[in-house]
Protein backbone atom coordinates (compact mmCIF):
# COMPACT_ATOMS: atom_id res chain seq x y z
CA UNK A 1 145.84 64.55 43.83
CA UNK A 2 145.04 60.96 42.28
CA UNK A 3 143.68 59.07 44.80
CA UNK A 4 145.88 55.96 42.77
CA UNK A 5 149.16 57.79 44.23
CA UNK A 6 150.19 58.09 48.54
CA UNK A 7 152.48 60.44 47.55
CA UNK A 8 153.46 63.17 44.47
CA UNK A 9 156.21 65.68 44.53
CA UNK A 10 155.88 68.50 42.07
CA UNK A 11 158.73 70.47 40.69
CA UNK A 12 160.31 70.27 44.10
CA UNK A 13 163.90 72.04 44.86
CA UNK A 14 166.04 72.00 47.48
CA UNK A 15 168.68 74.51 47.46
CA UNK A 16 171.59 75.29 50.04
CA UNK A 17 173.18 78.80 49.59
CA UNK A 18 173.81 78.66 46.24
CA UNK A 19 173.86 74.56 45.80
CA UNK A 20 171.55 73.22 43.99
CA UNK A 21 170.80 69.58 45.82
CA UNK A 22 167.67 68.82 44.10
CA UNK A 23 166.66 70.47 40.91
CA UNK A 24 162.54 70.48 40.21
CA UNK A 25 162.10 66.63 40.33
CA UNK A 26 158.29 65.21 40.04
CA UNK A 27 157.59 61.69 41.11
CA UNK A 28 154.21 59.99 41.83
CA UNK A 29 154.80 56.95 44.30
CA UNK A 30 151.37 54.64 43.69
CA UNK A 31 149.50 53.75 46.96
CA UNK A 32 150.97 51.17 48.95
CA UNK A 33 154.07 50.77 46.96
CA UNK A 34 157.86 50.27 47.61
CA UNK A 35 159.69 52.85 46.55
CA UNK A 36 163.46 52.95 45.91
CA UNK A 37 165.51 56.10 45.44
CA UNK A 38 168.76 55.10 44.05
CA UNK A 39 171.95 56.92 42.97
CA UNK A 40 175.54 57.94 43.68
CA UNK A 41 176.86 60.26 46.46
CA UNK A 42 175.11 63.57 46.73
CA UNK A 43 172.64 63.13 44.06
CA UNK A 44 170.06 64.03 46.23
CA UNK A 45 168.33 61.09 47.19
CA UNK A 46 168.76 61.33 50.76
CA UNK A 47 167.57 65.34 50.54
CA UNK A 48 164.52 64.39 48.60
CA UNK A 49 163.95 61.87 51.76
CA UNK A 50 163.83 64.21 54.56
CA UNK A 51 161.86 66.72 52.38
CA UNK A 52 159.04 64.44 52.48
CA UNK A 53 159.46 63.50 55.94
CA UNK A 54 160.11 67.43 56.64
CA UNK A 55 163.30 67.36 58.28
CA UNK A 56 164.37 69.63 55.53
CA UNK A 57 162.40 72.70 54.32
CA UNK A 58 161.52 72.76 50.33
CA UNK A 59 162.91 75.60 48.44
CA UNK A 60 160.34 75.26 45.62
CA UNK A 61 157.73 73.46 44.52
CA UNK A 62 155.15 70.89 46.78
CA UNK A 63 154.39 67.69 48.37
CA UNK A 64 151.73 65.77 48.43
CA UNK A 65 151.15 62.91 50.64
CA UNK A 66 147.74 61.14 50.80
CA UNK A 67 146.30 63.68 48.61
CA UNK A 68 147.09 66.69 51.29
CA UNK A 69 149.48 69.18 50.76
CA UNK A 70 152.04 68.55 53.53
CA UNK A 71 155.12 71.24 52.32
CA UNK A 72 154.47 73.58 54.62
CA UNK A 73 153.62 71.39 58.00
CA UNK A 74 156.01 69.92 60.46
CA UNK A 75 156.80 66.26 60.38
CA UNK A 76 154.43 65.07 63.35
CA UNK A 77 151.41 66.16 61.08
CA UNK A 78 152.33 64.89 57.92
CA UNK A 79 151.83 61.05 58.34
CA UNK A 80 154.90 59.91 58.18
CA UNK A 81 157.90 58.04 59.99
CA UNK A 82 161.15 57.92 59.65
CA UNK A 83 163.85 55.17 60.29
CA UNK A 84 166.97 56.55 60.51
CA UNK A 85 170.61 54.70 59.59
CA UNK A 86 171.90 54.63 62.63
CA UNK A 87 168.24 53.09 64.37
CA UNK A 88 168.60 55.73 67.29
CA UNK A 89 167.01 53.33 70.17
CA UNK A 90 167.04 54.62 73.99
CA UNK A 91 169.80 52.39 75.76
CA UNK A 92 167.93 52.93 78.71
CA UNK A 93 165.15 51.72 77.92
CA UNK A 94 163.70 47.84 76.94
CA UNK A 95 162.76 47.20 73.58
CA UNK A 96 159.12 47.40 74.96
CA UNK A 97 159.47 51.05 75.85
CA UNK A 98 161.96 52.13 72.82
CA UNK A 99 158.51 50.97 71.03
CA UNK A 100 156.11 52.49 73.38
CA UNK A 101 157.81 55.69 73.74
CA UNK A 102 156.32 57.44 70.89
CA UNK A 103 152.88 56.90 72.07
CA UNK A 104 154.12 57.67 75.94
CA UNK A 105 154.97 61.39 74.50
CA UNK A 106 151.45 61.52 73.16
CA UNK A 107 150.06 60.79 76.84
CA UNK A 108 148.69 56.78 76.06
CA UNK A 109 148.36 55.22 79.23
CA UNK A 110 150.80 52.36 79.95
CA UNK A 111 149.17 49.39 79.75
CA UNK A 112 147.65 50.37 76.68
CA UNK A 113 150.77 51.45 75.10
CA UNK A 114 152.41 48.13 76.24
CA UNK A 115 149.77 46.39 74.71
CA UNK A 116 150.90 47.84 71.48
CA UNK A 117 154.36 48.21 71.27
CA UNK A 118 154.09 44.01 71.97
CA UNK A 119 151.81 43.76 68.82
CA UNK A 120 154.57 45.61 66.87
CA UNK A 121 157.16 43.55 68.20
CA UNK A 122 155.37 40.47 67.50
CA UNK A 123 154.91 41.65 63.78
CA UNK A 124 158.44 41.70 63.64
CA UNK A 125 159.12 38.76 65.20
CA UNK A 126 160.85 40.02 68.54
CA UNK A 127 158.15 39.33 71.20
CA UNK A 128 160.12 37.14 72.94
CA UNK A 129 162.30 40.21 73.50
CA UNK A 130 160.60 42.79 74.87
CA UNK A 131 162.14 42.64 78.19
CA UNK A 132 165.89 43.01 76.32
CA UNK A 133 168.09 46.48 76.10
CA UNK A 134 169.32 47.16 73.05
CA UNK A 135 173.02 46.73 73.74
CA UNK A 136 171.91 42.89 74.28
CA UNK A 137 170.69 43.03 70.63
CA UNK A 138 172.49 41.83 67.36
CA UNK A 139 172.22 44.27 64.52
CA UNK A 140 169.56 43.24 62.77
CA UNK A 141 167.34 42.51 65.79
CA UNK A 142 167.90 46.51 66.84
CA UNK A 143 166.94 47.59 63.41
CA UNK A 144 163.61 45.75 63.60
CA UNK A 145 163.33 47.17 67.11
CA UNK A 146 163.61 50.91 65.27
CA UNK A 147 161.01 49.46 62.33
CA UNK A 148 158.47 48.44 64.97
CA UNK A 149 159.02 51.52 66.59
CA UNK A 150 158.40 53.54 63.46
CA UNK A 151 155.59 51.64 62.57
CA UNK A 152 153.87 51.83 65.73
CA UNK A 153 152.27 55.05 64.74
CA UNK A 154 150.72 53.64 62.18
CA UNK A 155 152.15 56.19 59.43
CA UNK A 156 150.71 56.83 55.70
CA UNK A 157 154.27 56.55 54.61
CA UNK A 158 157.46 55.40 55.90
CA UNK A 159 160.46 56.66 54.88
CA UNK A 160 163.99 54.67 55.22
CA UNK A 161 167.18 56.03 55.40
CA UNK A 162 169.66 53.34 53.72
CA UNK A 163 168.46 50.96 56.54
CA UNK A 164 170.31 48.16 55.36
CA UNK A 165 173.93 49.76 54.99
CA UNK A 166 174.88 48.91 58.76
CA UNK A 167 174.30 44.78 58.57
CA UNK A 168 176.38 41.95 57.36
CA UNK A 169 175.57 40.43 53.49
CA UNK A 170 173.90 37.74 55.03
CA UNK A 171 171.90 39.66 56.83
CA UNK A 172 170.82 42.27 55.08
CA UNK A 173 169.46 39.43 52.67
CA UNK A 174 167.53 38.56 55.42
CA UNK A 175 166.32 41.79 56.55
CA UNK A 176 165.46 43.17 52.78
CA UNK A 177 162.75 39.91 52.58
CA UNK A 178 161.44 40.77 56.38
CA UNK A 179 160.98 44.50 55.02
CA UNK A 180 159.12 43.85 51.88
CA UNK A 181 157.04 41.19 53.69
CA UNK A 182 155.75 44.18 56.26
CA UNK A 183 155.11 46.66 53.16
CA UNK A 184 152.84 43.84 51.84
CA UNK A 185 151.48 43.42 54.81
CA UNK A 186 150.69 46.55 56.42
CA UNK A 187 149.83 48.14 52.81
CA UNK A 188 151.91 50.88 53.29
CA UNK A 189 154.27 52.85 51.13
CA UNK A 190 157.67 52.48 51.84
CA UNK A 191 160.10 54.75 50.54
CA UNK A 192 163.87 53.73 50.80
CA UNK A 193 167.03 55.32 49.92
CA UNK A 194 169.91 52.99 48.87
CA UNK A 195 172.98 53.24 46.81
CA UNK A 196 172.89 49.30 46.51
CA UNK A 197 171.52 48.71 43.30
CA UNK A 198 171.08 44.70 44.39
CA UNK A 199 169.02 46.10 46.82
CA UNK A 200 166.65 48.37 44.73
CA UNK A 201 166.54 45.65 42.20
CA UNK A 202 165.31 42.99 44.73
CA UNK A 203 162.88 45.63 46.59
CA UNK A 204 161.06 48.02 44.33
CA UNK A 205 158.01 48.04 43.36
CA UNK A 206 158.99 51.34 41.77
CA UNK A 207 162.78 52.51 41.59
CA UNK A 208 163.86 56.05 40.99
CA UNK A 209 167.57 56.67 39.76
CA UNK A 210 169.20 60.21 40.22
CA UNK A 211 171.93 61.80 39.64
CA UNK A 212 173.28 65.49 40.25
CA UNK A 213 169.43 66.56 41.85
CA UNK A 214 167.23 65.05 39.20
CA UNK A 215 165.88 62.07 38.41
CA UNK A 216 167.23 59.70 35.35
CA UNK A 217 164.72 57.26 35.20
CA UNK A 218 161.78 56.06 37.12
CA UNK A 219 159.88 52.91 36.72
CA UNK A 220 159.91 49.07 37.08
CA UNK A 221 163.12 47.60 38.13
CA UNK A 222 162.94 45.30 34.84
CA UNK A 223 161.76 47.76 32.82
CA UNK A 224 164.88 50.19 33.71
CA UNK A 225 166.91 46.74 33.91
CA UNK A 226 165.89 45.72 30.73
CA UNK A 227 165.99 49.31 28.99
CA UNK A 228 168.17 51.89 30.60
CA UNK A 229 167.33 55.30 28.77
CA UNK A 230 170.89 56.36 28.89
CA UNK A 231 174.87 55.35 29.55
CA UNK A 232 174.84 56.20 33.12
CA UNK A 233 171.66 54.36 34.02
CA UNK A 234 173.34 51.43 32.40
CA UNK A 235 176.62 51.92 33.56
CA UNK A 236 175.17 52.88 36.89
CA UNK A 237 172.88 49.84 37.53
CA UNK A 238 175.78 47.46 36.42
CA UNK A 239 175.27 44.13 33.90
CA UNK A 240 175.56 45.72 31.16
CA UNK A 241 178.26 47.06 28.26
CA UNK A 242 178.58 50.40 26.90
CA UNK A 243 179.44 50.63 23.51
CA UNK A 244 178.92 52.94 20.80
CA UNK A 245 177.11 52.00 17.68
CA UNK A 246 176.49 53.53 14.44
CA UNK A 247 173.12 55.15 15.48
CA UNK A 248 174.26 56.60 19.18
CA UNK A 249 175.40 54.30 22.31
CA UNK A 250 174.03 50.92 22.82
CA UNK A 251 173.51 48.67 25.95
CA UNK A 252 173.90 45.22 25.83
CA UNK A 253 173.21 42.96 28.69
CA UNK A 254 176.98 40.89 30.41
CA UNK A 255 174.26 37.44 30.20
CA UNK A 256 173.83 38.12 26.97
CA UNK A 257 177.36 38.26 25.70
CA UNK A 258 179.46 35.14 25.29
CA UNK A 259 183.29 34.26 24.16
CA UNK A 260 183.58 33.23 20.76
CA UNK A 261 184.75 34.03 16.88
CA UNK A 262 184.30 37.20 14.54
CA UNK A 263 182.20 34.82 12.74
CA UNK A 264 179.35 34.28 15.14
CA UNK A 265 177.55 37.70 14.84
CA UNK A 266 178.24 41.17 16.31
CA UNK A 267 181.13 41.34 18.11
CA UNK A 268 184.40 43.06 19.86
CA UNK A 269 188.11 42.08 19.82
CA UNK A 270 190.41 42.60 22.93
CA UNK A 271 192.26 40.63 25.62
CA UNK A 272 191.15 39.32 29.03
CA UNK A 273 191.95 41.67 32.11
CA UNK A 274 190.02 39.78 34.57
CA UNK A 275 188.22 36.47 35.77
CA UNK A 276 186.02 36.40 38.45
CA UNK A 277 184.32 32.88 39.41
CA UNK A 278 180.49 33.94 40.95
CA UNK A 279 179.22 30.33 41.70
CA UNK A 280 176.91 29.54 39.02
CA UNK A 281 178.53 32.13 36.44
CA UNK A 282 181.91 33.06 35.82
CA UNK A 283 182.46 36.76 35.03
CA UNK A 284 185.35 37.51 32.43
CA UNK A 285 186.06 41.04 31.43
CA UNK A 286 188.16 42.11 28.58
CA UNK A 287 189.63 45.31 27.24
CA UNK A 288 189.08 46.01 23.95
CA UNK A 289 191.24 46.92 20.86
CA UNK A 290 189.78 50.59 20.77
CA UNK A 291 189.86 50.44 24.64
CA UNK A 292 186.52 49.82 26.08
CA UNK A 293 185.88 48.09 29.05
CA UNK A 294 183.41 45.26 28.37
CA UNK A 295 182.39 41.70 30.09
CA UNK A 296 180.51 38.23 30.04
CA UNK A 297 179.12 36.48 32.54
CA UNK A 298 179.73 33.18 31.46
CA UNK A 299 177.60 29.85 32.74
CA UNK A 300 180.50 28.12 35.35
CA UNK A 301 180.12 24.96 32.90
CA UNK A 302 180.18 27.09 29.49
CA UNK A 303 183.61 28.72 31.28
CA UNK A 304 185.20 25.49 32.46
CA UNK A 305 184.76 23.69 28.90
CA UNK A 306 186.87 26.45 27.16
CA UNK A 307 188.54 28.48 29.91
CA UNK A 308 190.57 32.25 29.47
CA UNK A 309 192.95 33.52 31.29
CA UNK A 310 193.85 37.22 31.84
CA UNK A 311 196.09 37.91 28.95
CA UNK A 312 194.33 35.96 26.75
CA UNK A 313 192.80 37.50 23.19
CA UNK A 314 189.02 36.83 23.24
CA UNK A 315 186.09 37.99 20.56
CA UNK A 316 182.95 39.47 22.71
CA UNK A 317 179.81 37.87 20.69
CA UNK A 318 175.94 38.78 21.09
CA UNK A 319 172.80 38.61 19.45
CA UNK A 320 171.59 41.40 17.49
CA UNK A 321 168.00 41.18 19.13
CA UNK A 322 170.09 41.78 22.94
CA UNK A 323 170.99 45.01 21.51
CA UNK A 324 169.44 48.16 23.40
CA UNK A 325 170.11 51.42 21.82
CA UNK A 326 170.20 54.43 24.36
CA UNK A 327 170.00 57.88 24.12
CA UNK A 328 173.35 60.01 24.49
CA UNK A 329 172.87 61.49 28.07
């Protein structure tokens, strides 16, 4: 394997009796990289996760992690950790010893484990905690409890199972920054599953859409931001329009369109459905004549000069140059 990648997965399949969850993907994750896998509801994002960690067995193909072929070894001796949804933390036991107990099963002595597990929780920011059970814990402090503990064995890879699902909006704002500052940090890869497409956006060093057990598009979040190959990546990631054009379906940005006349350039007629004020922007969608569903997200001051109301007929303008053209699937 390319020493450039901490882990490659080659035509790798995961079948259930005669399902089909993931269908020969390959994906090479660069070395110390953050790494979002992305998609809807049994697309097999969350399969492809505890393949690598091997929590699931592969049906076909192999993975790679650190240049080693790992498919066929258990998860203890494949260099990874895992941080599970639901953070899994003894309630027993301090914050200290959740930490510690990892390195307790491998025999460390005490005071040397200690000494660890309060380096980890310093790292993220909970030494003044140690002492604490986890039912006296918010949220987010238990979920950096489970991160410290995951991190404590000081894994290759490690591997997060929609970690930020559980926490309120504010928080998990909060938490996303303290996670990408530790994968900068430590110079780890992290690989994270979502279905928050704000949260892939905001993370990734490399995000990786699926859908139905393969994967859609991999690559910069701009660059699949910017240039979705497809309708569903567009659709999927959200911000943009779906229309279809006289050379195959075309993607065009909701900042990029505006409310004005026929006149101004390429356009679409319908009638306002819905207005949705977003702070600085102002999101109006429309229905159009032949029945599309379309929108602009309009600066608040733009808006507020010439408001719509639902109802209302409105034109759908952009530039020609904003124009992406896609392929059909």
């Amino acid at each position: 394997m390319d020493p450039l990648y901490d882990v490659e997965l080659v035509a790798v399949t995961k079948r259930y009796g005669t399902t089909t969850a993931v269908n020969g993907i390959s994906l090479r994750i660069p070395r110390a990289s953050y790494c979002c896998l992305l998609g809807p509801s049994g697309c097999g994002k969350t399969s492809t996760l505890r393949m690598i960690a091997g929590h699931e067995a592969i049906s076909d193909g192999d993975i790679l992690i650190g240049g080693r072929n790992v498919s066929n070894l258990p998860p203890v001796a494949r260099g990874t950790a895992m941080m599970f949804q639901s953070y899994a933390l003894f309630p027993h036991l301090n914050c200290l010893d959740n930490v510690a107990f990892s390195l307790k099963m491998r025999g460390v002595p005490k005071q040397e484990r200690h000494e660890k597990a309060r380096g980890f929780l310093d790292l993220v920011h909970l030494g003044d905690l140690a002492m604490r059970l986890p039912g006296q814990l918010s949220g987010g402090q238990q979920q950096r409890v489970a991160l410290a503990r995951a991190l404590i064995t000081q894994p290759k890879v490690l591997l997060l199972d929609e970690p930020l699902s559980a926490l309120d909006p504010f928080l998990r704002i909060k938490v996303r920054e303290e996670l990408k500052r530790l994968q900068r940090e430590l110079r780890i890869t992290f690989i994270h599953v979502t279905h928050s497409q704000d949260e892939a956006l905001a993370m990734a060093d490399l995000m990786v859409v699926m859908d139905d057990g393969v994967i859609r598009q991999a690559g910069p979040p701009r660059e699949i931001f910017e240039r979705p190959l497809n309708p569903f990546i567009a659709r999927f990631i959200g911000g943009h329009n779906v229309l279809d054009g006289p050379d195959g379906p075309i993607a065009i940005r909701a900042d990029r369109c505006r409310l004005g006349t026929s006149s101004e350039g390429p356009h679409v007629d319908g009638r306002v459905t819905a207005v949705e004020y977003q702070g600085t922007m102002v999101r109006v969608g429309l229905i159009t004549d032949p029945g599309e569903e379309v929108a602009a997200l309009v600066p608040d001051g733009l808006f507020h000069a010439q408001p719509v109301a639902p109802g209302d007929p409105a034109t759908l303008v952009w530039s020609e140059q904003d124009v992406h053209l896609m392929a059909s699937a």
